[in-house]
Protein backbone atom coordinates (compact mmCIF):
# COMPACT_ATOMS: atom_id res chain seq x y z
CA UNK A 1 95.07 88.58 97.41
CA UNK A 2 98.73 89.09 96.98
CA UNK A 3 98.66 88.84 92.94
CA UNK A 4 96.02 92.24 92.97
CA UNK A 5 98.72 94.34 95.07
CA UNK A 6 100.53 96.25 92.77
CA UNK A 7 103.62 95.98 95.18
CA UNK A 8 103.72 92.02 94.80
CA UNK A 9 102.42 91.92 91.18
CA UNK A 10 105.86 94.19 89.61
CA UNK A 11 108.34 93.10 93.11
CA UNK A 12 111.79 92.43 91.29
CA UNK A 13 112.83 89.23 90.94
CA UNK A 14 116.37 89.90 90.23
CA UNK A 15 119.13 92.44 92.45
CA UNK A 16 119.68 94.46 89.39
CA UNK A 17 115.55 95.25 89.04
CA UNK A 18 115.73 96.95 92.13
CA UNK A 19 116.07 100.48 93.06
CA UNK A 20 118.91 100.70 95.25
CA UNK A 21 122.03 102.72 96.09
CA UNK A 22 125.14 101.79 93.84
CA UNK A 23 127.25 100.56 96.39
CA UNK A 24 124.72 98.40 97.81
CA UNK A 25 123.28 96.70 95.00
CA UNK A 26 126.98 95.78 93.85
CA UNK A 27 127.69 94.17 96.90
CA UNK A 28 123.80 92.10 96.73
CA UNK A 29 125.40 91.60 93.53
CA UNK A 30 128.19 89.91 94.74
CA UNK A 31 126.75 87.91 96.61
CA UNK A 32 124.25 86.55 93.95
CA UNK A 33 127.69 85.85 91.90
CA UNK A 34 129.25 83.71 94.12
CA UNK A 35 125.89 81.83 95.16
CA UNK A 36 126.39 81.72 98.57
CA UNK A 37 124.17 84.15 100.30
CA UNK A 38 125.66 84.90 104.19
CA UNK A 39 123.56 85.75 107.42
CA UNK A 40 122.88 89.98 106.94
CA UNK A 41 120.44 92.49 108.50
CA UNK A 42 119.34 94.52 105.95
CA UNK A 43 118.49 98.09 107.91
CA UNK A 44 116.58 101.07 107.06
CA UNK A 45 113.25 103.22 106.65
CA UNK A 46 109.92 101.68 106.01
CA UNK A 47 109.20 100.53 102.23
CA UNK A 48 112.97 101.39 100.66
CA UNK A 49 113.26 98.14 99.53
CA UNK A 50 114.80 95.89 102.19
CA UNK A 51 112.21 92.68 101.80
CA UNK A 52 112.23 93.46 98.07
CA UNK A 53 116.15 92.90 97.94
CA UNK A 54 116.10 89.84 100.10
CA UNK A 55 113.60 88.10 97.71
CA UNK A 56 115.56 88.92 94.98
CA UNK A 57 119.03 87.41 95.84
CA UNK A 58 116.96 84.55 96.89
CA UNK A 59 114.64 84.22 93.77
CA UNK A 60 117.57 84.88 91.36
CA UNK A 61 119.50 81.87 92.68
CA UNK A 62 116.18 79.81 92.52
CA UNK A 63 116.71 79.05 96.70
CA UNK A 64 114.00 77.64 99.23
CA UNK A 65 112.82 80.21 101.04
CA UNK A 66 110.52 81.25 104.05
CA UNK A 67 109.23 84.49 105.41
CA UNK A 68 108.39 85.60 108.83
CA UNK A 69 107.02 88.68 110.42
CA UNK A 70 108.29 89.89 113.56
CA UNK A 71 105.73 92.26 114.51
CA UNK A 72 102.74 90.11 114.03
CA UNK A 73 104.29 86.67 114.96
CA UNK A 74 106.67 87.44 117.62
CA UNK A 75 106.24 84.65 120.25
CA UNK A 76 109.14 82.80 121.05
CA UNK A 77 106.95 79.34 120.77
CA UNK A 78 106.02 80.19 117.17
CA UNK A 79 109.14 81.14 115.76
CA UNK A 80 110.80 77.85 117.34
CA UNK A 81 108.32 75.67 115.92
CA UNK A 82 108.58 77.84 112.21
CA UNK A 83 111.96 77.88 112.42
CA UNK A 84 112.48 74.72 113.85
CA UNK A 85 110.05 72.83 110.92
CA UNK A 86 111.44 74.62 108.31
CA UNK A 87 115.35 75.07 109.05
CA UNK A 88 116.01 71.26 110.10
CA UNK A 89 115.28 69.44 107.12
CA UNK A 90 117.38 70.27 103.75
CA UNK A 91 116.07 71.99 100.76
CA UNK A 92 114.49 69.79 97.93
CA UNK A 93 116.59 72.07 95.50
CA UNK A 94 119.75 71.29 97.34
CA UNK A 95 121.76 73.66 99.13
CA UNK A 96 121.02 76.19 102.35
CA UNK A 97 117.19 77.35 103.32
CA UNK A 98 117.02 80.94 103.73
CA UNK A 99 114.92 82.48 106.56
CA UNK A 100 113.71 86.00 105.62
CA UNK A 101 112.70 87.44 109.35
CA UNK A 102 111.11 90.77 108.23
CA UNK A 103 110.42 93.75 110.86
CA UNK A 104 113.10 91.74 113.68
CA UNK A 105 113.58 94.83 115.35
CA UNK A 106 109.57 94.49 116.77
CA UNK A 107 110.96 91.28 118.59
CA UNK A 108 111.58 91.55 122.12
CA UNK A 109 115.14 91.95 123.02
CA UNK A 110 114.99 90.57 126.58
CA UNK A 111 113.17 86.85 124.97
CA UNK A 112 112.82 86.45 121.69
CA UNK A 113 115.91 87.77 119.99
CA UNK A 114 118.38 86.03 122.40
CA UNK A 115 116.00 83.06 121.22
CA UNK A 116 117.19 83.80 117.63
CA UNK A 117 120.54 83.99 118.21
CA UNK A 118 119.91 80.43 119.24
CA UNK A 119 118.17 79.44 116.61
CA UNK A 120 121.27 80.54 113.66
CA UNK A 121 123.87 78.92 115.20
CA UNK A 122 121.65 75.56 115.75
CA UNK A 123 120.77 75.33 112.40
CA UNK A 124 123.38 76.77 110.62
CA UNK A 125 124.29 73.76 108.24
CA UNK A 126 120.90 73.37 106.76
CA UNK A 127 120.06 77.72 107.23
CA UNK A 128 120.76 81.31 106.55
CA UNK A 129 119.16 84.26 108.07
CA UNK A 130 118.40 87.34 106.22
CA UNK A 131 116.59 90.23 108.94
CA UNK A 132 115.04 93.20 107.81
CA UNK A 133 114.12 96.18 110.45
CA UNK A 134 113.93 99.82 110.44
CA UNK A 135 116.22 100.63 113.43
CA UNK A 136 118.95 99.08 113.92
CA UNK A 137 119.45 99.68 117.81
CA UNK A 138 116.80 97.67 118.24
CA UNK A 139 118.60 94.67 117.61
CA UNK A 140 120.88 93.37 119.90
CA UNK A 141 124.59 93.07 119.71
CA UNK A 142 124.86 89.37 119.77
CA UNK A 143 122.37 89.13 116.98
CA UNK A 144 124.54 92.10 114.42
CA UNK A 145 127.16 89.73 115.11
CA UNK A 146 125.89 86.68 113.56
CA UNK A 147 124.03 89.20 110.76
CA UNK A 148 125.93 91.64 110.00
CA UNK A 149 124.62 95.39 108.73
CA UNK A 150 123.63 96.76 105.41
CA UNK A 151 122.37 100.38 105.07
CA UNK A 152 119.62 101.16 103.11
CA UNK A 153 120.34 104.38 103.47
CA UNK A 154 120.02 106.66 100.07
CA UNK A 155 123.49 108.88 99.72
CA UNK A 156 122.25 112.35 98.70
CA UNK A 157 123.84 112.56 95.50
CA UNK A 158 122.03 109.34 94.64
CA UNK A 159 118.50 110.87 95.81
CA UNK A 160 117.88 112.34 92.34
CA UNK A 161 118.53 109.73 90.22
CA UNK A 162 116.88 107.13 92.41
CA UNK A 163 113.59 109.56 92.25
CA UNK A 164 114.14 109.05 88.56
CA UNK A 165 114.33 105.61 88.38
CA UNK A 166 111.29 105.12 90.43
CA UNK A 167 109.38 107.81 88.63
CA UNK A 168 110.05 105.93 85.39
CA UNK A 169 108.99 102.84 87.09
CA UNK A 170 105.75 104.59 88.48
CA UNK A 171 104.77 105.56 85.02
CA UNK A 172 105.46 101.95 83.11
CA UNK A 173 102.80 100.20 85.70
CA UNK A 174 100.55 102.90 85.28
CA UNK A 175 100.87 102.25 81.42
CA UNK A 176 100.07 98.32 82.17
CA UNK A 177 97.59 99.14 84.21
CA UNK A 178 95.88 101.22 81.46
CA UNK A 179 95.45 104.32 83.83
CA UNK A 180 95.92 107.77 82.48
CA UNK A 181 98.19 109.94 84.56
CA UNK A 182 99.38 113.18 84.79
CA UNK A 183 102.95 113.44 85.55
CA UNK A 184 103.16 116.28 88.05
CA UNK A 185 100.77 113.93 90.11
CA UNK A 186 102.96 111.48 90.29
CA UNK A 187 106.28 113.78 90.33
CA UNK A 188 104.62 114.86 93.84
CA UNK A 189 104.07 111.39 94.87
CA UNK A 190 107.76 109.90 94.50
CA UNK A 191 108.78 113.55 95.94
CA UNK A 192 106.30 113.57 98.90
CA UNK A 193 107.02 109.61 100.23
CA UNK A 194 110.73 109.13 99.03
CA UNK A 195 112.60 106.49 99.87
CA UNK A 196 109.09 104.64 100.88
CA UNK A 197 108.45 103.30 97.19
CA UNK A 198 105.73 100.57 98.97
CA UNK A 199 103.60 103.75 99.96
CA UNK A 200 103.91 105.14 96.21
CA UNK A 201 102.82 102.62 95.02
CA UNK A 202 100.00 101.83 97.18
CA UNK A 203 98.96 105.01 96.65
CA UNK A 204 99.13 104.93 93.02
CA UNK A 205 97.01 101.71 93.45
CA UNK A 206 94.52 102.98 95.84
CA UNK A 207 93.82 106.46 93.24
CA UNK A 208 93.53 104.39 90.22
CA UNK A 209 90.37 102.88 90.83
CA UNK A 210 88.79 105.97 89.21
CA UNK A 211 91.08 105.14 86.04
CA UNK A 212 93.37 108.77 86.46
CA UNK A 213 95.73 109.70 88.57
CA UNK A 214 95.93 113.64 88.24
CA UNK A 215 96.53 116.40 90.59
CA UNK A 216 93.30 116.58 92.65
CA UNK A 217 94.71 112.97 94.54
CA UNK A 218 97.13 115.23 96.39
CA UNK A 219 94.23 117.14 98.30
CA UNK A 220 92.55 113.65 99.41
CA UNK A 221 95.22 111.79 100.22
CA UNK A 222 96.30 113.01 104.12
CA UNK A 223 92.02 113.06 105.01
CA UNK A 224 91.85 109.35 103.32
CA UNK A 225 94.79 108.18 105.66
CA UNK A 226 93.35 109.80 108.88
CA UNK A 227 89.98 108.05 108.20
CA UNK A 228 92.24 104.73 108.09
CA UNK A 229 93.62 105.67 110.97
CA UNK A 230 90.68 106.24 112.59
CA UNK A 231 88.87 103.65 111.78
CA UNK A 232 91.75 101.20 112.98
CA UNK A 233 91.84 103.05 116.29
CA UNK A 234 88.29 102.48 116.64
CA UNK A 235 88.13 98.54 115.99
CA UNK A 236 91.16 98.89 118.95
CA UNK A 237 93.52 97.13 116.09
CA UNK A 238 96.88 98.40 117.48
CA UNK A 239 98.75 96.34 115.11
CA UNK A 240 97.30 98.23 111.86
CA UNK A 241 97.51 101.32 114.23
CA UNK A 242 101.40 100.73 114.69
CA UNK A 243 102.09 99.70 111.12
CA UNK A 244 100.28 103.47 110.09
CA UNK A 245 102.38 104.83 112.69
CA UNK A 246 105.47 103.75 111.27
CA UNK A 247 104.15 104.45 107.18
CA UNK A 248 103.39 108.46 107.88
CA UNK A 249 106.82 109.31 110.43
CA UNK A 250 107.50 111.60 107.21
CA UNK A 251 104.70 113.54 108.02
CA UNK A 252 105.53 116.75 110.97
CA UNK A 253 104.13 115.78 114.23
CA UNK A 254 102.88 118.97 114.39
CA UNK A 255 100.41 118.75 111.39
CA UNK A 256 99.52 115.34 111.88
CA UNK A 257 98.34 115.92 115.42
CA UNK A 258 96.36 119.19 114.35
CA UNK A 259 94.66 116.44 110.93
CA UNK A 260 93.93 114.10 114.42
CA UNK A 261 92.31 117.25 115.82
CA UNK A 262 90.27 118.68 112.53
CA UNK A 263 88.96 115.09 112.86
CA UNK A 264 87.66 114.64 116.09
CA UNK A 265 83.84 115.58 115.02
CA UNK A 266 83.73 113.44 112.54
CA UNK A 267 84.86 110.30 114.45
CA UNK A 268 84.69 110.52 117.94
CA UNK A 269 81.58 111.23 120.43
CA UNK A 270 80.97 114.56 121.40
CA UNK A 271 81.37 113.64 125.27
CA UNK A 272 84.92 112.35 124.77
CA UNK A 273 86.28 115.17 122.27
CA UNK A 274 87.63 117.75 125.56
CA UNK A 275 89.71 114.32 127.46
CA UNK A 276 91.18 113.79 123.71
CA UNK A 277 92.25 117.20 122.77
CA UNK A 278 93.79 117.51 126.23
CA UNK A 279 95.79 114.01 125.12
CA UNK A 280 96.69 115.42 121.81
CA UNK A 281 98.06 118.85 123.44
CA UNK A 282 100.26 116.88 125.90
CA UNK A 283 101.64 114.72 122.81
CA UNK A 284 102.14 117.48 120.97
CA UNK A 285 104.45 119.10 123.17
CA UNK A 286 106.51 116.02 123.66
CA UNK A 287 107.35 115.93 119.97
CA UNK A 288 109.46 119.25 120.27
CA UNK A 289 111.82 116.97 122.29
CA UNK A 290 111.29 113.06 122.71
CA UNK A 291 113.81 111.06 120.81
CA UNK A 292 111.66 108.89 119.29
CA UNK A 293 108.52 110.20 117.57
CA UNK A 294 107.00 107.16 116.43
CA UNK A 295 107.02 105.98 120.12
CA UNK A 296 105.41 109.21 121.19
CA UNK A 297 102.71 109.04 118.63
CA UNK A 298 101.90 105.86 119.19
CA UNK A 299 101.60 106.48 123.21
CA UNK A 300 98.98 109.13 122.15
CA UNK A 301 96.99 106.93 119.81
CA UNK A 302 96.84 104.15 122.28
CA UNK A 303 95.68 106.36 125.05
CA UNK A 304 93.06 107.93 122.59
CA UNK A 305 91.84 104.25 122.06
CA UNK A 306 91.91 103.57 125.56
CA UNK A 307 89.58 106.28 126.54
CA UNK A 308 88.39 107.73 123.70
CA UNK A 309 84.71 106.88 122.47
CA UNK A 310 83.92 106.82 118.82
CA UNK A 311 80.82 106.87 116.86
């Protein structure tokens, strides 16, 4: 499945490939240069190239390497045994095993990631650790210690040219692809979901079937991703419910919860549709003041789930 995804099919296999801040990819640089790859946590939104950049230093020095993901298997059991199967014997290619944990900050901080901790310093010799999450806090201090921090964060007089690069990127896979484009579409794209260069390019992917991508993709896109939503919410898959959650936080609360709302008639029974827009009114004024939307929208989609009834 992997080789169709246009995300997998052109990932960079090399630290100077990818799209990243100037500061940061000189210091992955550095590290591919001396060939000894320390523990990190790479930190920072959703799809700006944190899993991407871990491959790469690992790919470019030809290393063993194994990924896991924290949000879908977080159990302490199955990371030991993983971890424990793959970090304890040494790599065929000599040298250290790298662990890529991607999404650690979904692991629980009162089991699992004390676990962890564990689990670098016991294999250490044979090991390295490379953990990708979007928020930092959520990883505890003990952990940070042993992985130190690197921002993915885009500096603002790098947003521009990083646009750039991607946009020129966009546009050479469209060419392989042999779909015509018009560049304002994809302008808006890079524009609308920057730094998230996974969702371009899914998006890019999922509007190409009809061999162009041109302006009238902008009007379809919000309605196609509230019928994914919706249809995830309906076969009560909270996983692919969270995961959307965390790919649209660049939307406004406001106008996502009113698309939620325009869409009620279309997915929901009529019987339900007063108990959800009462839901959707109380979770709409939280956002004005919560400090963490993505937690706040994804209270009001699991309620919804809970007791909503769709068709």
């Amino acid at each position: 499945m992997e080789e169709f995804l246009w995300v997998e099919k052109y990932r960079p296999t090399d630290v100077q490939s990818c799209i990243l801040p100037n500061q940061l990819k000189s210091t992955l640089s550095e590290f591919v240069s001396s060939g000894d790859i320390p523990n990190v946590t790479f930190s920072g939104k959703p799809g700006c190239g944190k899993t991407t950049a871990a491959k790469a230093m690992l790919d470019e020095l030809g290393l063993t390497y194994m990924m896991i993901n924290g949000s879908e298997e977080s159990g302490i059991d199955v990371l030991r045994t993983k971890i424990k199967n793959f970090a304890s014997t040494v790599s065929l290619h000599g040298g250290r095993k790298y662990l890529i944990l991607d999404e650690a900050d979904y692991l629980n901080p009162q089991s699992t990631q004390p676990a962890l901790r564990g689990f670098i310093e016991e294999f250490s010799a044979n090991c390295g650790f490379i953990l990708t999450c979007n928020y930092v806090n959520r990883i505890i201090p003990a952990l940070i210690s042993r992985c130190p921090t690197y921002d993915f964060a885009i500096p603002k007089d790098e947003e521009k040219t990083l646009q750039g690069e991607f946009f020129l990127r966009a546009l050479n896979i469209l060419k392989q692809e042999n779909v015509e484009y018009e560049k304002r579409a994809v302008v808006s794209l890079v524009q609308k979901h920057f730094p998230d260069w996974r969702r371009v390019l899914n998006e890019l992917q999922r509007y190409s079937v009809s061999g162009n991508i041109d302006a009238g993709i902008l009007v379809n896109i919000q309605s196609d991703n509230i019928k994914e939503l919706m249809g995830h919410m309906k076969r009560k898959e909270f996983t692919d419910v969270r995961k959307w959650v965390v790919n649209n936080l660049d939307n406004d609360p406001v106008r996502l919860f009113r698309s939620l709302y325009d869409s009620l008639y279309d997915c929901m029974d009529g019987s339900t549709i007063p108990h959800v827009v009462v839901i959707l009114g109380e979770y709409q004024y939280k956002a004005a003041f919560v400090a963490d939307q993505e937690i706040n929208t994804l209270a009001c989609l699991t309620e919804i789930m809970a007791r909503g009834k769709f068709k």
